[in-house]
Protein backbone atom coordinates (compact mmCIF):
# COMPACT_ATOMS: atom_id res chain seq x y z
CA UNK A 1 38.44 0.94 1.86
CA UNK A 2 41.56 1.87 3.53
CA UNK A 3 40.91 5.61 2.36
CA UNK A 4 37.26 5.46 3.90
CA UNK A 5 39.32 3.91 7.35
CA UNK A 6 41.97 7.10 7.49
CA UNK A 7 38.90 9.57 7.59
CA UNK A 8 37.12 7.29 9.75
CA UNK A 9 39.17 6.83 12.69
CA UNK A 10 40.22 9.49 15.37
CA UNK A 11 41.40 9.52 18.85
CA UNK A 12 38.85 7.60 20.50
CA UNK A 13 39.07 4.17 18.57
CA UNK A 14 40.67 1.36 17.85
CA UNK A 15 41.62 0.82 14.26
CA UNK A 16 42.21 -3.07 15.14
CA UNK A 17 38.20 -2.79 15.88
CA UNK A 18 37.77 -0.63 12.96
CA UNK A 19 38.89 -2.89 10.52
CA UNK A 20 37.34 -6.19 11.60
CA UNK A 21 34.55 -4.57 11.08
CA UNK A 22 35.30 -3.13 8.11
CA UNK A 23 36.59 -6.56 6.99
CA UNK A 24 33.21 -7.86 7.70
CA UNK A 25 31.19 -5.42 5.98
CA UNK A 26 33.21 -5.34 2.57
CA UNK A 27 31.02 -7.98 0.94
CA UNK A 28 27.61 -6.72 2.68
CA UNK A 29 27.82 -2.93 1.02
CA UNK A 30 25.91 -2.23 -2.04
CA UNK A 31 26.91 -0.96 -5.63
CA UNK A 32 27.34 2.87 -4.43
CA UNK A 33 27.27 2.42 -1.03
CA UNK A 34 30.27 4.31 1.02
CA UNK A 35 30.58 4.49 4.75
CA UNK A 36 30.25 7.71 6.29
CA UNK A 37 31.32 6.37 10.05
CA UNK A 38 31.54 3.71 13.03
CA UNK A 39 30.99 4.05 16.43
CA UNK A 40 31.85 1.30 18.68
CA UNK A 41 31.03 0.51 21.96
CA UNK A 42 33.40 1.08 25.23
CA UNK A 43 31.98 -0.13 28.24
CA UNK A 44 33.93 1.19 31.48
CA UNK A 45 35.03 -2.56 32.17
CA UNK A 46 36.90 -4.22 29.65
CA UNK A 47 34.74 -4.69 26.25
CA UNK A 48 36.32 -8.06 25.15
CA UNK A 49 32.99 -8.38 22.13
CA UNK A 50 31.84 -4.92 21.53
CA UNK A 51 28.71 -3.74 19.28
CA UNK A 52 28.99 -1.44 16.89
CA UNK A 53 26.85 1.20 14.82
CA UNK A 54 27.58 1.60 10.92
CA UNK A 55 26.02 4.34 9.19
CA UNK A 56 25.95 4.51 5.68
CA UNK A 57 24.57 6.69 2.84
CA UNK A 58 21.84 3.98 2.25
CA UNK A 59 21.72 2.65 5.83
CA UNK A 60 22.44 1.86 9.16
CA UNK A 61 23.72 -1.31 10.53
CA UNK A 62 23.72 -2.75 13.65
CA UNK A 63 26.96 -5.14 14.09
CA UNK A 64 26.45 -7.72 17.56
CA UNK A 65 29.54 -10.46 17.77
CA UNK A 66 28.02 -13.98 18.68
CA UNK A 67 29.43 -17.13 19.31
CA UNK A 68 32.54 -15.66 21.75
CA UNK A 69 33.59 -13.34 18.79
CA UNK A 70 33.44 -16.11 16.11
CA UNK A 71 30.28 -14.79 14.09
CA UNK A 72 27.99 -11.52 14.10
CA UNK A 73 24.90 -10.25 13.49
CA UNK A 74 23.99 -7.45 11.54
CA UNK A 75 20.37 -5.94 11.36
CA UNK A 76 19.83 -3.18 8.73
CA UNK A 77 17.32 -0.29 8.61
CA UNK A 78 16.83 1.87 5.37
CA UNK A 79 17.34 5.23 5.90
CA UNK A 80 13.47 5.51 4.38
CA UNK A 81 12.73 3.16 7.33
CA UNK A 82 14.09 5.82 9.85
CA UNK A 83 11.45 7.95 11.71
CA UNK A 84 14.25 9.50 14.12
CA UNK A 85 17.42 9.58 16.07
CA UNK A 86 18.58 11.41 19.39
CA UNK A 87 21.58 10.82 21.57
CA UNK A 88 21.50 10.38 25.44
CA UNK A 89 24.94 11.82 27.02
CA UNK A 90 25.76 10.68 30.70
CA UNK A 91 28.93 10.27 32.99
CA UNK A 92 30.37 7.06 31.14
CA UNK A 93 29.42 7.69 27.62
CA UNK A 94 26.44 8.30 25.53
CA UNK A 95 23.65 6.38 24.18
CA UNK A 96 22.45 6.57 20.26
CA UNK A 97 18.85 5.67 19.91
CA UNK A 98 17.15 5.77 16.47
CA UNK A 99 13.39 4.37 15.92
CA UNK A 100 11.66 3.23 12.53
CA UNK A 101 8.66 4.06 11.04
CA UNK A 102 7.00 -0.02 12.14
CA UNK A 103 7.93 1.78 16.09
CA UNK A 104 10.95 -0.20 17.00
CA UNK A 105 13.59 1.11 19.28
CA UNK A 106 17.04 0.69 18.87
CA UNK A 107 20.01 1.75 21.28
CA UNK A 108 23.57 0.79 21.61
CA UNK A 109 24.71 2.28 24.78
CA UNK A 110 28.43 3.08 26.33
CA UNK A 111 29.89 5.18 23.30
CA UNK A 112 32.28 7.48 23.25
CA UNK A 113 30.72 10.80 23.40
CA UNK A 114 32.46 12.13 20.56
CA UNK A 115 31.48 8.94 18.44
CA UNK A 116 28.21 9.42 19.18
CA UNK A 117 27.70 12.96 18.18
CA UNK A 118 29.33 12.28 15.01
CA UNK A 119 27.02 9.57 14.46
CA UNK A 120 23.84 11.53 15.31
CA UNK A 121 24.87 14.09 13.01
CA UNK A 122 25.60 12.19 10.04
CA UNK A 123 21.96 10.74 11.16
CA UNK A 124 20.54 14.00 10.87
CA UNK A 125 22.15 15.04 7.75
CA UNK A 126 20.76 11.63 5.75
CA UNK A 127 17.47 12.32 7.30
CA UNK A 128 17.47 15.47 5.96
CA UNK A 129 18.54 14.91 2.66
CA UNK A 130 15.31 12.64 2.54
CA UNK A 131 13.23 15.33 3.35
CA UNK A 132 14.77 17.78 1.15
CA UNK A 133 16.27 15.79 -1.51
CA UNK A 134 18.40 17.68 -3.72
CA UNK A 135 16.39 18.37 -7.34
CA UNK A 136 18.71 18.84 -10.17
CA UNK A 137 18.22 21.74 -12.55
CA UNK A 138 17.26 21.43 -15.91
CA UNK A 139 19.60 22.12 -18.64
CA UNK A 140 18.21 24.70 -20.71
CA UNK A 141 19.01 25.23 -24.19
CA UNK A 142 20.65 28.33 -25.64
CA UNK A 143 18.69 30.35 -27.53
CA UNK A 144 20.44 31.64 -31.05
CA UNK A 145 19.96 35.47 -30.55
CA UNK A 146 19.31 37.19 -33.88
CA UNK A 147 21.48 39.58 -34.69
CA UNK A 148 21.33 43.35 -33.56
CA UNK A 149 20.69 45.93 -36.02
CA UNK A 150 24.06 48.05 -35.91
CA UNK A 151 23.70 51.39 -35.31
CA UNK A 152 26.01 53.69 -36.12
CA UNK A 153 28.58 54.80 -33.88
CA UNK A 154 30.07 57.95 -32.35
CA UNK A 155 33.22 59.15 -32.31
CA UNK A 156 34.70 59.07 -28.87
CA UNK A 157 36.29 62.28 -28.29
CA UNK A 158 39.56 61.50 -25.79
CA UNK A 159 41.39 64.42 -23.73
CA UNK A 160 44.31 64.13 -23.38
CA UNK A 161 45.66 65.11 -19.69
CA UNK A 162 49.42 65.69 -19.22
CA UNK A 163 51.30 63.60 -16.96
CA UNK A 164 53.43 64.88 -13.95
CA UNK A 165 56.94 64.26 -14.53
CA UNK A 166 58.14 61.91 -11.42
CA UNK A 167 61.90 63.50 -10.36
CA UNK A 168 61.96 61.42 -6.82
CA UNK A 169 62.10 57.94 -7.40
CA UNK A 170 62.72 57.17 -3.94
CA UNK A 171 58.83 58.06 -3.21
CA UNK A 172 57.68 55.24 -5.15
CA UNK A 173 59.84 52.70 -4.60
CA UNK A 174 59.38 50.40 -0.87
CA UNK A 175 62.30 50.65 1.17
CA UNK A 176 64.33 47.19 2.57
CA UNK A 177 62.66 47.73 6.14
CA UNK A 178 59.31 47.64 4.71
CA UNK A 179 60.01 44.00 3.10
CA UNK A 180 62.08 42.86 6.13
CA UNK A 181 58.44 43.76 8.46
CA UNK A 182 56.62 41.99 6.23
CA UNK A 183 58.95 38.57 6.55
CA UNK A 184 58.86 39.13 10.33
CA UNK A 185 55.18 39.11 10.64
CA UNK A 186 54.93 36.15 8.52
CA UNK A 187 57.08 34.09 10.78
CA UNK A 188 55.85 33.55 14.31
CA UNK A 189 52.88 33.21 12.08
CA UNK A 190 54.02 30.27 11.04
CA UNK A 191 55.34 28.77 14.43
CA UNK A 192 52.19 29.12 16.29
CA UNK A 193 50.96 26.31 13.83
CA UNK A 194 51.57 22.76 14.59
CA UNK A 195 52.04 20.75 17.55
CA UNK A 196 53.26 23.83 19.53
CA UNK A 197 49.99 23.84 21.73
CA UNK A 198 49.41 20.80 22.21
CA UNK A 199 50.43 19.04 26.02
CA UNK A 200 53.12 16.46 26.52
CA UNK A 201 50.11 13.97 27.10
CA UNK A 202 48.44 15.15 24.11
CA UNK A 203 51.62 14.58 22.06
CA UNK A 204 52.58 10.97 23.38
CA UNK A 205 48.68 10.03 22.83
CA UNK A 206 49.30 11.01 19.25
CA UNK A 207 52.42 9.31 18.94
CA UNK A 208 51.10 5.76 20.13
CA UNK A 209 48.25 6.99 17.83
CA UNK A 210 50.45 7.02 14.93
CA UNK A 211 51.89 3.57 15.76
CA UNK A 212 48.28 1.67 15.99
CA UNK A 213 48.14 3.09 12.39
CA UNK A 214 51.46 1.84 11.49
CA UNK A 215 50.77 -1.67 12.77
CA UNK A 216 47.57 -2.06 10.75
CA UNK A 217 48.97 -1.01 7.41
CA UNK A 218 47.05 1.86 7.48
CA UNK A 219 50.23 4.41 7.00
CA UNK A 220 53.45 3.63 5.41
CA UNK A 221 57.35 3.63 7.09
CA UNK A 222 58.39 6.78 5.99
CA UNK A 223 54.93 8.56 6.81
CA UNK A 224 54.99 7.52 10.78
CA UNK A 225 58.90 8.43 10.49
CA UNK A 226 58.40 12.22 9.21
CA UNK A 227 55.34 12.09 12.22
CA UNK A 228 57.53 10.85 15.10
CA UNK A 229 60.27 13.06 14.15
CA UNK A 230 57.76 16.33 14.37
CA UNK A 231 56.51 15.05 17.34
CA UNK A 232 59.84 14.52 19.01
CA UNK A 233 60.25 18.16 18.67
CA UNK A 234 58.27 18.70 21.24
CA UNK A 235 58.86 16.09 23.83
């Protein structure tokens, strides 16, 4: 589960949400079932119980908190159930409304706009796989060949062409410059990758990132060390 979590979560949530969630959910998933992603919600006042989406490869799940946070609700829907889904983008976040085939209506408004396009298009992909399931070929069997009658064969007749005798070695060989341009091209190469680019707001975002991971067991000591100390590079 904590695999599934590290592919999960990105920049716009919060693994504390994530994984009472996920916590949740571990004894509600099916033999073979693996979740492909969660969306929750972020309301532009403070979300103290937010819903959540999960979608699955067998199904989606709507997760409400009741009771002040104490309990929640889940209501499933087969992917076979699922006629369609669409997302609805405005100023303060997006909506993600899917509807069965029985024509019910489901939206959980106020996500993250990036959440909810990664929702709608792991959405579309299980919706397509249903309508184009993937048919697995046949194994044939091999066919013993009989044997070719042998015919007989030709000699080959081979010229022989006489090779130039090489008295400038320094022709063929590269010269030091030539590897030395080849190192230097390789380098800035190099540099450009990384956390170069990136803005001092987009580095300390990443940073605090790295510590919400650190907090919830999610990476080890030494990994958020080696992380702050290539960040810190930069700052």
């Amino acid at each position: 589960m904590i695999d599934n979590l590290k592919k999960i979560l990105n920049e716009d949530q919060d693994p504390k949400a994530i994984e009472k969630i996920t916590a949740k959910l571990e004894n509600l998933l099916m033999s073979n079932e693996e979740v492909g992603y969660i969306a929750v919600q972020k309301k532009p006042a403070v979300t103290i119980f937010p819903d959540s989406i999960v979608v699955t490869n067998k199904r989606i799940i709507l997760c409400k908190p009741k009771n002040l946070g104490l309990s929640m609700e889940f209501i499933d829907y087969d992917w076979d159930d699922i006629a369609g889904s669409f997302v609805k983008e405005g100023i303060l976040g997006a909506d993600f409304t899917f509807t069965t085939n029985s024509d019910l209506t489901h939206t959980v408004d106020y996500l993250p706009k990036n959440q909810a396009r990664k929702l709608y298009t792991y959405a579309k992909e299980q919706l397509d796989l249903l309508k184009n399931p993937k048919v697995a070929t046949p194994v044939v069997e091999e066919v013993k060949a009989e044997a070719p009658i042998e015919s007989p064969v030709q000699e080959e007749v081979v010229e022989e062409i006489q090779a130039e005798e090489v008295t400038h070695f320094a022709e063929l060989m590269p010269t030091p410059n030539d590897v030395i341009r080849d190192t230097e091209v390789e380098a800035p190469i190099l540099e450009e990758k990384g956390l170069a680019h990136l803005s001092q707001d987009e580095l300390f975002a990443k940073l605090q990132n790295y510590k919400k991971l650190l907090d919830n067991g999610l990476i080890l000591q030494g990994e958020y060390d080696r992380l702050k100390s290539e960040i810190l590079k930069y700052l």
